[in-house]
C-alpha atoms as a PDB file:
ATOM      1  CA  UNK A   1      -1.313  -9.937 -18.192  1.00  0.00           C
ATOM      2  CA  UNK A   2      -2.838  -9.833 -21.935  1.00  0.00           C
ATOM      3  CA  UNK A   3      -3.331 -12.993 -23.844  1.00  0.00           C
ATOM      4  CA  UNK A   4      -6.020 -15.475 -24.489  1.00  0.00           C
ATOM      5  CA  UNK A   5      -8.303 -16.877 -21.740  1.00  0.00           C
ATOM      6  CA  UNK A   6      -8.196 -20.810 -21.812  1.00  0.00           C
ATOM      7  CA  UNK A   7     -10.928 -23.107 -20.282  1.00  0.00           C
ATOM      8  CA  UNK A   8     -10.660 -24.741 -16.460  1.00  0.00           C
ATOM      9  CA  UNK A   9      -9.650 -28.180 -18.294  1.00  0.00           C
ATOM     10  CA  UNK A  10      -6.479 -26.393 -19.919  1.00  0.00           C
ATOM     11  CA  UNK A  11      -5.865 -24.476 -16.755  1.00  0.00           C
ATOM     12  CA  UNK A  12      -5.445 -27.966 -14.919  1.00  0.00           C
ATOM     13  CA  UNK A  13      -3.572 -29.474 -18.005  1.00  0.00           C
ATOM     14  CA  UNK A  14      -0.736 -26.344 -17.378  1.00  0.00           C
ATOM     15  CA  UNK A  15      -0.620 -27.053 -13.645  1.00  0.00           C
ATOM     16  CA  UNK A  16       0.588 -30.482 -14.716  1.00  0.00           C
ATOM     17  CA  UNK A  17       3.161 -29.688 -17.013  1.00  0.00           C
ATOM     18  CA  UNK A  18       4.483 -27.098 -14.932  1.00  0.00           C
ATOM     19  CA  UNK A  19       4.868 -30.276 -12.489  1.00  0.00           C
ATOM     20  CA  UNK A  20       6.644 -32.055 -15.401  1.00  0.00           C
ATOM     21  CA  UNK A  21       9.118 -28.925 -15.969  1.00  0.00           C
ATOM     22  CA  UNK A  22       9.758 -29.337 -11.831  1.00  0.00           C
ATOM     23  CA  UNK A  23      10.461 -32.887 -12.456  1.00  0.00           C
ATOM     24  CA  UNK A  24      12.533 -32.593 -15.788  1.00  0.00           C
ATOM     25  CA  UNK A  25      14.835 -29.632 -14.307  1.00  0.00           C
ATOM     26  CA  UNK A  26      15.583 -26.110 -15.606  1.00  0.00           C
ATOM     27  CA  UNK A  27      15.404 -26.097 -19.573  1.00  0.00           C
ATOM     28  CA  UNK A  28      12.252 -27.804 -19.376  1.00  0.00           C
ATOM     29  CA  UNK A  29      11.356 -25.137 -16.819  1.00  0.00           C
ATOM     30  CA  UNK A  30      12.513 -22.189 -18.799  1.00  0.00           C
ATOM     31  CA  UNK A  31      10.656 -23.452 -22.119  1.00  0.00           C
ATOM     32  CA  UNK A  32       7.623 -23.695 -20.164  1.00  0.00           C
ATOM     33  CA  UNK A  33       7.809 -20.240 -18.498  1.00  0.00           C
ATOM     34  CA  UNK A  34       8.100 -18.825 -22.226  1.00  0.00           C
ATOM     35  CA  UNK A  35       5.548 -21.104 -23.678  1.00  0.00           C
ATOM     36  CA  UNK A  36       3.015 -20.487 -21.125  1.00  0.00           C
ATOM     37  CA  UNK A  37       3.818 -16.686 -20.054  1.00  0.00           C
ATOM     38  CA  UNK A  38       1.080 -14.800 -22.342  1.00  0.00           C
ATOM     39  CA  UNK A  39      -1.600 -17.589 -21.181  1.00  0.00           C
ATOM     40  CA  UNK A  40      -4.878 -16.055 -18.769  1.00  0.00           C
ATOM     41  CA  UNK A  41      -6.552 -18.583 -17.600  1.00  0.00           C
ATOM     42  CA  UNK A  42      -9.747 -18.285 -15.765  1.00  0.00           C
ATOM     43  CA  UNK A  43     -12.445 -20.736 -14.128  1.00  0.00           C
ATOM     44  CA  UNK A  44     -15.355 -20.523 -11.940  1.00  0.00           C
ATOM     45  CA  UNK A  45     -13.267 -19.662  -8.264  1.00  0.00           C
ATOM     46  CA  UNK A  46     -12.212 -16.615  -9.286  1.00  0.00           C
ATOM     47  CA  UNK A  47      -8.655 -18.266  -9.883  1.00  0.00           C
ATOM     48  CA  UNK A  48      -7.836 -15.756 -13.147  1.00  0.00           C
ATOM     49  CA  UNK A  49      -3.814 -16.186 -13.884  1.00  0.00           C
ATOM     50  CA  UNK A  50      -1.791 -18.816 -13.796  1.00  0.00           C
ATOM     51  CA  UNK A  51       1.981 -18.192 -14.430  1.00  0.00           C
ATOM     52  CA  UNK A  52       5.262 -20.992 -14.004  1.00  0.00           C
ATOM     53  CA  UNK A  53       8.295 -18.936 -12.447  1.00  0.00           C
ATOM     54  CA  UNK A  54      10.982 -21.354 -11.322  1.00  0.00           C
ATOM     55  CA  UNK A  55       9.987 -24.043  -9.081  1.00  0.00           C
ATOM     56  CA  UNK A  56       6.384 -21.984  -8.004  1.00  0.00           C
ATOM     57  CA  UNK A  57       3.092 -21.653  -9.633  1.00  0.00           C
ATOM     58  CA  UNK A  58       2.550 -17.628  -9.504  1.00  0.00           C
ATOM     59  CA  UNK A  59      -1.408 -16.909  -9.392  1.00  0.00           C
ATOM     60  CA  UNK A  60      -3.196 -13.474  -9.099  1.00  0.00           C
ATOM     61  CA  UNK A  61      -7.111 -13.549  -8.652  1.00  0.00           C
ATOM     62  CA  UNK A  62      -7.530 -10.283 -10.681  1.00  0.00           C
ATOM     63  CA  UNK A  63      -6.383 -11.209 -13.951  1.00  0.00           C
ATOM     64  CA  UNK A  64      -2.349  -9.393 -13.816  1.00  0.00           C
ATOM     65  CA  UNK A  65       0.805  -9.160 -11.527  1.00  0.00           C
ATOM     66  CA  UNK A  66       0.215  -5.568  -9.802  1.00  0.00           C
ATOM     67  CA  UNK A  67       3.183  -3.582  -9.467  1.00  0.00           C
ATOM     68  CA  UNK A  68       4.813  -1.278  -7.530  1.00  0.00           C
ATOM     69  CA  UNK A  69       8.204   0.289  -7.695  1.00  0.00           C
ATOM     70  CA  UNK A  70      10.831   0.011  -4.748  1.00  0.00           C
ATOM     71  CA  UNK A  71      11.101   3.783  -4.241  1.00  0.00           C
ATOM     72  CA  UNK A  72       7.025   3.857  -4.191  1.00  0.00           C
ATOM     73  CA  UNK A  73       6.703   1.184  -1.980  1.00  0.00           C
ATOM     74  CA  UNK A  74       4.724   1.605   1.157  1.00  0.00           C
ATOM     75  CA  UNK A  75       3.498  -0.465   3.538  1.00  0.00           C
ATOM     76  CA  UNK A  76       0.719   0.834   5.701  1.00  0.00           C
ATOM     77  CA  UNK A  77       0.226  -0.845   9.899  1.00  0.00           C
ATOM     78  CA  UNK A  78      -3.077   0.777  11.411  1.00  0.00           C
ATOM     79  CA  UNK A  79      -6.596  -0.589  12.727  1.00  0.00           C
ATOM     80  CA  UNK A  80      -6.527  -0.887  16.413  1.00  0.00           C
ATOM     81  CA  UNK A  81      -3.238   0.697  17.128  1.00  0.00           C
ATOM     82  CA  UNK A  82      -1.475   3.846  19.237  1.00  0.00           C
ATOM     83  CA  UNK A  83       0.820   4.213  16.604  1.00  0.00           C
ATOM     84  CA  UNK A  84      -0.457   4.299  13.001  1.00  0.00           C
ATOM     85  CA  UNK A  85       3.200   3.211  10.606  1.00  0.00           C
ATOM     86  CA  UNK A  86       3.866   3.930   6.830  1.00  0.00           C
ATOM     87  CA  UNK A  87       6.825   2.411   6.098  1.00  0.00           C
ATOM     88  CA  UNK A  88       9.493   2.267   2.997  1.00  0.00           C
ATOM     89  CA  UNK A  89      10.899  -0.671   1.687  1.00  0.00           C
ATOM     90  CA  UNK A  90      14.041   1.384   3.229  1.00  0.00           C
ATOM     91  CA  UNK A  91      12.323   1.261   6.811  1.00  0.00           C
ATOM     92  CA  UNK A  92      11.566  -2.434   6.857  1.00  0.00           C
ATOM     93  CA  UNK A  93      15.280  -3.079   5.730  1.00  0.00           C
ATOM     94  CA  UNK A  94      16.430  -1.015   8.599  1.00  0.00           C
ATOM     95  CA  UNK A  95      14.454  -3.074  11.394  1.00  0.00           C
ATOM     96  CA  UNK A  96      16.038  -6.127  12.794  1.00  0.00           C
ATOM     97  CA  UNK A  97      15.727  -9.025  10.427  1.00  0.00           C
ATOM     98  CA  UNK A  98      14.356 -12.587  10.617  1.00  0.00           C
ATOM     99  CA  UNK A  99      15.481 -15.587   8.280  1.00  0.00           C
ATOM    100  CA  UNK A 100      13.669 -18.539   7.566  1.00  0.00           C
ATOM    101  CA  UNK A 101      14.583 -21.342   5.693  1.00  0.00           C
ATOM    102  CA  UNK A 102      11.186 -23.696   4.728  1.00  0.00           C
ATOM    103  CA  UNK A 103       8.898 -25.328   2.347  1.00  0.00           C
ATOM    104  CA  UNK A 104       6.521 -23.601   0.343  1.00  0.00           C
ATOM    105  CA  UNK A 105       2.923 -25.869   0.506  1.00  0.00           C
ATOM    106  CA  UNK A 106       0.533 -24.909  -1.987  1.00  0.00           C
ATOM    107  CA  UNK A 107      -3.241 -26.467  -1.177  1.00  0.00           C
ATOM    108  CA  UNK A 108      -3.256 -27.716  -4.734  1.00  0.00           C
ATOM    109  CA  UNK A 109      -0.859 -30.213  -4.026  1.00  0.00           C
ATOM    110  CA  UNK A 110       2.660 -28.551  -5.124  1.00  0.00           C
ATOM    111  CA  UNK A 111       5.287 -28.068  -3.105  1.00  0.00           C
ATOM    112  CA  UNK A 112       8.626 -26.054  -2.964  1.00  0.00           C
ATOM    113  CA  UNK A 113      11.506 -27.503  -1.083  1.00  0.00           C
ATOM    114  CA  UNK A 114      13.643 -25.353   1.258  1.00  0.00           C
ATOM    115  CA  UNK A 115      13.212 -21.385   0.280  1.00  0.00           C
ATOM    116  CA  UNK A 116      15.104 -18.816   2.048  1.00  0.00           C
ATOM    117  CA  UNK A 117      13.177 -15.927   3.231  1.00  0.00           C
ATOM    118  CA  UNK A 118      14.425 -12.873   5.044  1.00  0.00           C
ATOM    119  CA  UNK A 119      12.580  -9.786   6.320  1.00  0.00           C
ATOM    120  CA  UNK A 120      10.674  -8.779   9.521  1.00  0.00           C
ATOM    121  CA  UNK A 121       9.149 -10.896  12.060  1.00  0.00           C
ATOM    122  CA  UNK A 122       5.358  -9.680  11.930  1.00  0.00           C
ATOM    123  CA  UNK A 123       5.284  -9.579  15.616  1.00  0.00           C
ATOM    124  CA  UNK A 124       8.289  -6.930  15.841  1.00  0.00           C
ATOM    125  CA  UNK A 125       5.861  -4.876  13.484  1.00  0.00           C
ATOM    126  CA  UNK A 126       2.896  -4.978  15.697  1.00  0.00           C
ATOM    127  CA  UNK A 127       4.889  -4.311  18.444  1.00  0.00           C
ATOM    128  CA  UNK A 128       5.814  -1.145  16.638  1.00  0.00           C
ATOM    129  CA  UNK A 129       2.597   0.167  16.396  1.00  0.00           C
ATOM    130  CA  UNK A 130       1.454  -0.410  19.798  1.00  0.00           C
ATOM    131  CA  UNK A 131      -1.496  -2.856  19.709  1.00  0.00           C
ATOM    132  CA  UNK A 132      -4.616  -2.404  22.006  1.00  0.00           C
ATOM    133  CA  UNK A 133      -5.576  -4.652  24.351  1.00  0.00           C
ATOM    134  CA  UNK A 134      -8.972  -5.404  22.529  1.00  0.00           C
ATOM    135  CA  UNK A 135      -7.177  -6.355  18.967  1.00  0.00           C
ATOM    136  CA  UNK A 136      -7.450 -10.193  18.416  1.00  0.00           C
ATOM    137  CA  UNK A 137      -6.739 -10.816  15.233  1.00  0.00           C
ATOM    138  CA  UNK A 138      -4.603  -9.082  11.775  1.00  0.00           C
ATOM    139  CA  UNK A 139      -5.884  -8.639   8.384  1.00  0.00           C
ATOM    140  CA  UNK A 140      -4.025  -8.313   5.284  1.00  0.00           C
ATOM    141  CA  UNK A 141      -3.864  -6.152   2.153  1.00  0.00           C
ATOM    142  CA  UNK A 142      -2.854  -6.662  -1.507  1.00  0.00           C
ATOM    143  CA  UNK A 143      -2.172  -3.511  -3.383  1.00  0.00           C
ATOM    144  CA  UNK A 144      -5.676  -2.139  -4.747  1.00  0.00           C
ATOM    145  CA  UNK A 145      -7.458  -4.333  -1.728  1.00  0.00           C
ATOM    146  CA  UNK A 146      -9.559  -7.013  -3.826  1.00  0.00           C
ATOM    147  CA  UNK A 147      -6.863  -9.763  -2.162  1.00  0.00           C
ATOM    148  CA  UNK A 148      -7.400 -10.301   1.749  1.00  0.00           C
ATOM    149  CA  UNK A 149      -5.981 -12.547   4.271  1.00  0.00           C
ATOM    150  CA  UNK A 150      -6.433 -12.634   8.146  1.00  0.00           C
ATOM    151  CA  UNK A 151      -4.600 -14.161  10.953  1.00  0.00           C
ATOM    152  CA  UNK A 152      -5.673 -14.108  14.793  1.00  0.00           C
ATOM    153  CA  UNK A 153      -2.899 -12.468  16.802  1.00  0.00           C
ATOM    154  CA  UNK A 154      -1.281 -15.444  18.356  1.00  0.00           C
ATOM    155  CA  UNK A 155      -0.612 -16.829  14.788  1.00  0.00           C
ATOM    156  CA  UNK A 156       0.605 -13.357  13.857  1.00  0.00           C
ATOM    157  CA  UNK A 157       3.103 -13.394  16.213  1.00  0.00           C
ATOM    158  CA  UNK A 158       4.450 -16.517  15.903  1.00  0.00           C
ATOM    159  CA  UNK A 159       8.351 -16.449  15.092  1.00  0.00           C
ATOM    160  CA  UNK A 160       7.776 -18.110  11.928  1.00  0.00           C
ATOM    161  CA  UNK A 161       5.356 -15.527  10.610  1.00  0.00           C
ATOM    162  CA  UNK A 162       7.611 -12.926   8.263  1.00  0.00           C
ATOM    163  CA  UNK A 163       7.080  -9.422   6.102  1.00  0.00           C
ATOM    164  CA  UNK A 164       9.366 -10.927   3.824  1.00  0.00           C
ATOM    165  CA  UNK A 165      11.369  -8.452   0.979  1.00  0.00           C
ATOM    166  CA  UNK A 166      13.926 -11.362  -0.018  1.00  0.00           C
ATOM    167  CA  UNK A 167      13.937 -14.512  -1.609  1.00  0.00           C
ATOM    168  CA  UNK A 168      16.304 -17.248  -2.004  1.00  0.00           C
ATOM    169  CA  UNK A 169      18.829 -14.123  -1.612  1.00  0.00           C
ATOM    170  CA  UNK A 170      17.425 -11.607  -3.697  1.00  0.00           C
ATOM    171  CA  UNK A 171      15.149  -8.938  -3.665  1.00  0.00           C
ATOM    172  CA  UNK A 172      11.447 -10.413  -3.555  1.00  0.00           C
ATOM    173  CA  UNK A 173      10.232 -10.132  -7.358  1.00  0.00           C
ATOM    174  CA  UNK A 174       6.849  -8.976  -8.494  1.00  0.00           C
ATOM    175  CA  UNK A 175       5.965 -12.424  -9.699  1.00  0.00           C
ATOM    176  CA  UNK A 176       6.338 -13.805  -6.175  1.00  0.00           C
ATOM    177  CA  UNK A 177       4.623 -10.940  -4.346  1.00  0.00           C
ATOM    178  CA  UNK A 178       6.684  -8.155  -4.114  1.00  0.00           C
ATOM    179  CA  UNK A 179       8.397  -6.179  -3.186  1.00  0.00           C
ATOM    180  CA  UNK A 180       6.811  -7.315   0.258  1.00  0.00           C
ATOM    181  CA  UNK A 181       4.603  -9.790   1.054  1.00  0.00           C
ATOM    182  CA  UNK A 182       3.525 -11.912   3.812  1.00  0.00           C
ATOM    183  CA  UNK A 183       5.182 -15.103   4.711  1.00  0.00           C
ATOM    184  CA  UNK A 184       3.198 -17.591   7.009  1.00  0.00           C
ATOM    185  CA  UNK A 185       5.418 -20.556   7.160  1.00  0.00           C
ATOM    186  CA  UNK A 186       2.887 -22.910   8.759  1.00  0.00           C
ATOM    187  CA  UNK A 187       0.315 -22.837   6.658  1.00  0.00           C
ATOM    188  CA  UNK A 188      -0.984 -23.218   2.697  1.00  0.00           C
ATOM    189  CA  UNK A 189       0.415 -20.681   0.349  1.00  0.00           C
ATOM    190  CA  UNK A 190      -3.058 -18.892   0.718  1.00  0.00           C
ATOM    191  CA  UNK A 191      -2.374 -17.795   3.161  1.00  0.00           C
ATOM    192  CA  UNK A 192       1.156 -15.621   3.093  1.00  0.00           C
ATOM    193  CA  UNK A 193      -0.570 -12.593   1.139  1.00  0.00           C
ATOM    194  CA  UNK A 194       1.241 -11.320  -1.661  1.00  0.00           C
ATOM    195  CA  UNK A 195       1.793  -7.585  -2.918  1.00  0.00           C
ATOM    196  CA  UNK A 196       1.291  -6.496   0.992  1.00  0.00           C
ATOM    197  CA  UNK A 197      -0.288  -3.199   1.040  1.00  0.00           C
ATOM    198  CA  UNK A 198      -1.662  -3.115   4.435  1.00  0.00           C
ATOM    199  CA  UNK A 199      -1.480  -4.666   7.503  1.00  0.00           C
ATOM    200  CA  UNK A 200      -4.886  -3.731  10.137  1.00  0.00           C
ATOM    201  CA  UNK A 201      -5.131  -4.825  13.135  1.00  0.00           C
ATOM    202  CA  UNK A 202      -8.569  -5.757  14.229  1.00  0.00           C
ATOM    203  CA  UNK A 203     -10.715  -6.892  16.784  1.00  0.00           C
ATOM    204  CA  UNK A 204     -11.743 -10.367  15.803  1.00  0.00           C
ATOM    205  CA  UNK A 205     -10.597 -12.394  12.441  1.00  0.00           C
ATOM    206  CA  UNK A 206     -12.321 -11.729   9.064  1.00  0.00           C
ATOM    207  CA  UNK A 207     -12.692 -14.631   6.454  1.00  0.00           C
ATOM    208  CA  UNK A 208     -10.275 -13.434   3.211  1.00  0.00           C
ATOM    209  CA  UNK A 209     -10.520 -13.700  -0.553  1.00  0.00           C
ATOM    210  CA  UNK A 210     -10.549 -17.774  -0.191  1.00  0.00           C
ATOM    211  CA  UNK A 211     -12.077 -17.683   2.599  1.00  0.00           C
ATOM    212  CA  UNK A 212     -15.286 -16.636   1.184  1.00  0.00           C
ATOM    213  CA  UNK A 213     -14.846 -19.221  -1.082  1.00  0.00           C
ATOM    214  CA  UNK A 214     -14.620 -22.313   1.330  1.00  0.00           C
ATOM    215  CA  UNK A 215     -11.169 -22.880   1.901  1.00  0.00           C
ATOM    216  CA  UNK A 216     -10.313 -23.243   5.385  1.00  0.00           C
ATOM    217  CA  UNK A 217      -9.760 -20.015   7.391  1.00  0.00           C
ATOM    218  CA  UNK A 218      -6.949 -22.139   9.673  1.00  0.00           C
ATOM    219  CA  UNK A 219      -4.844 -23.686   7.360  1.00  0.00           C
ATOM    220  CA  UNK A 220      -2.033 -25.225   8.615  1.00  0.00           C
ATOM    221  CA  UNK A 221      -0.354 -27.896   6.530  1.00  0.00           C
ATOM    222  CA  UNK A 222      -1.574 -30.613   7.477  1.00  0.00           C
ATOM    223  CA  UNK A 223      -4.585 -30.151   8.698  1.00  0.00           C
ATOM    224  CA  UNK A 224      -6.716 -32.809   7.382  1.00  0.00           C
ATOM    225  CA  UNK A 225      -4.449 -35.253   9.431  1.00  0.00           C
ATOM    226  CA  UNK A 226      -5.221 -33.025  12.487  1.00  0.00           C
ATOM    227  CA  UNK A 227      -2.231 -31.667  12.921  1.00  0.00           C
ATOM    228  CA  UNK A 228       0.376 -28.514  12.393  1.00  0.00           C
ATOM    229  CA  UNK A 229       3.096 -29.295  10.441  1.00  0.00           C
ATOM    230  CA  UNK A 230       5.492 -26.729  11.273  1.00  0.00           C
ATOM    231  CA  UNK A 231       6.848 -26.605  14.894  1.00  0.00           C
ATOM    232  CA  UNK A 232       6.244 -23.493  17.287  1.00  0.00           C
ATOM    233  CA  UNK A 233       9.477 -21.220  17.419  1.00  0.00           C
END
């Protein structure tokens, strides 16, 4: 995304008035979205986009939105498996679906009320690919690999844990991750890994991206009270 890096003190002045634009309703919105488009921003976490798209806050830690195409998509399910997958968007849209209907928590304080998300339970995918009795845990991909997330495998297979390819009804959008990205309803936005490359099972979990950078490898919403949030399915 080309334009002109901005300092951390601007970056946090746009998060606010893309709260205002949530508060004020869609013009407001839309003005900001063009206003604030051709904006990089980049501080000292390794934070480098920032980017209003509706009610979200769309963020990227390498400086663009990657891309790829529908008919290029693949999704790749290996590590400790019996049955390596590659899938097309065209394979995951064949499997049984799963619909969801939650908030979206970001750690930074924003929330989004109520978003439909459809696509494949996780679990049905590991289930697919045969996982060995010594896995523990899932890690997770974004396309080129500099993005990571991780899971153990009882979170992965909880019901509300989702391969999502829609949004709010439509066909998930590169800005929000797609075409496929993770969806981890129980936890921070960190979390639910967008522009899902690959999906490796593993033997034992594996601090990602934010991770590294001290954010809590467990992070259910509300977790500072002690508690999850969201309730088991």
């Amino acid at each position: 995304m080309d334009g002109t890096p901005v300092g951390r003190r601007v970056f946090l002045g746009m998060l606010g008035l893309g709260g205002l634009g949530v508060a004020l309703g869609a013009k407001v919105q839309n003005a900001l979205e063009r206003a604030l488009a051709p904006i990089e921003a980049k501080d000292g976490t390794g934070l480098s986009s920032f980017l209003p798209v509706g009610r979200f806050r769309i963020y990227s830690v390498t400086g663009s939105l990657p891309s790829r195409s529908a008919a290029d998509y693949r999704l790749r399910v290996g590590g400790l498996v019996d049955k390596p997958l590659e899938l097309t968007l065209a394979d995951l849209r064949a499997m049984r679906p799963t619909a969801l209907t939650r908030d979206f928590q970001c750690v930074t304080g924003w929330r989004v009320h109520h978003v439909a998300w459809r696509g494949v339970r996780l679990g049905d995918l590991l289930d697919a690919a045969g996982v060995r009795t010594n896995a523990g845990a899932v890690l997770f991909h974004s396309f080129g690999g500099e993005y990571t997330e991780s899971l153990t495998m009882a979170q992965a297979r909880r019901a509300d844990v989702m391969v999502a390819y829609e949004m709010s009804g439509k066909p998930l959008s590169r800005a929000h991750g797609g075409p496929v990205r993770l969806y981890v309803a129980p936890m921070y936005g960190y979390k639910s890994c967008k522009w899902l490359e690959e999906i490796e099972v593993s033997a034992t979990v594996v601090p990602g991206y934010w991770e590294e950078r001290g954010y809590d490898v467990d992070a259910w919403v509300g977790r500072s009270n002690g508690r999850d949030d969201s309730p088991t399915i």
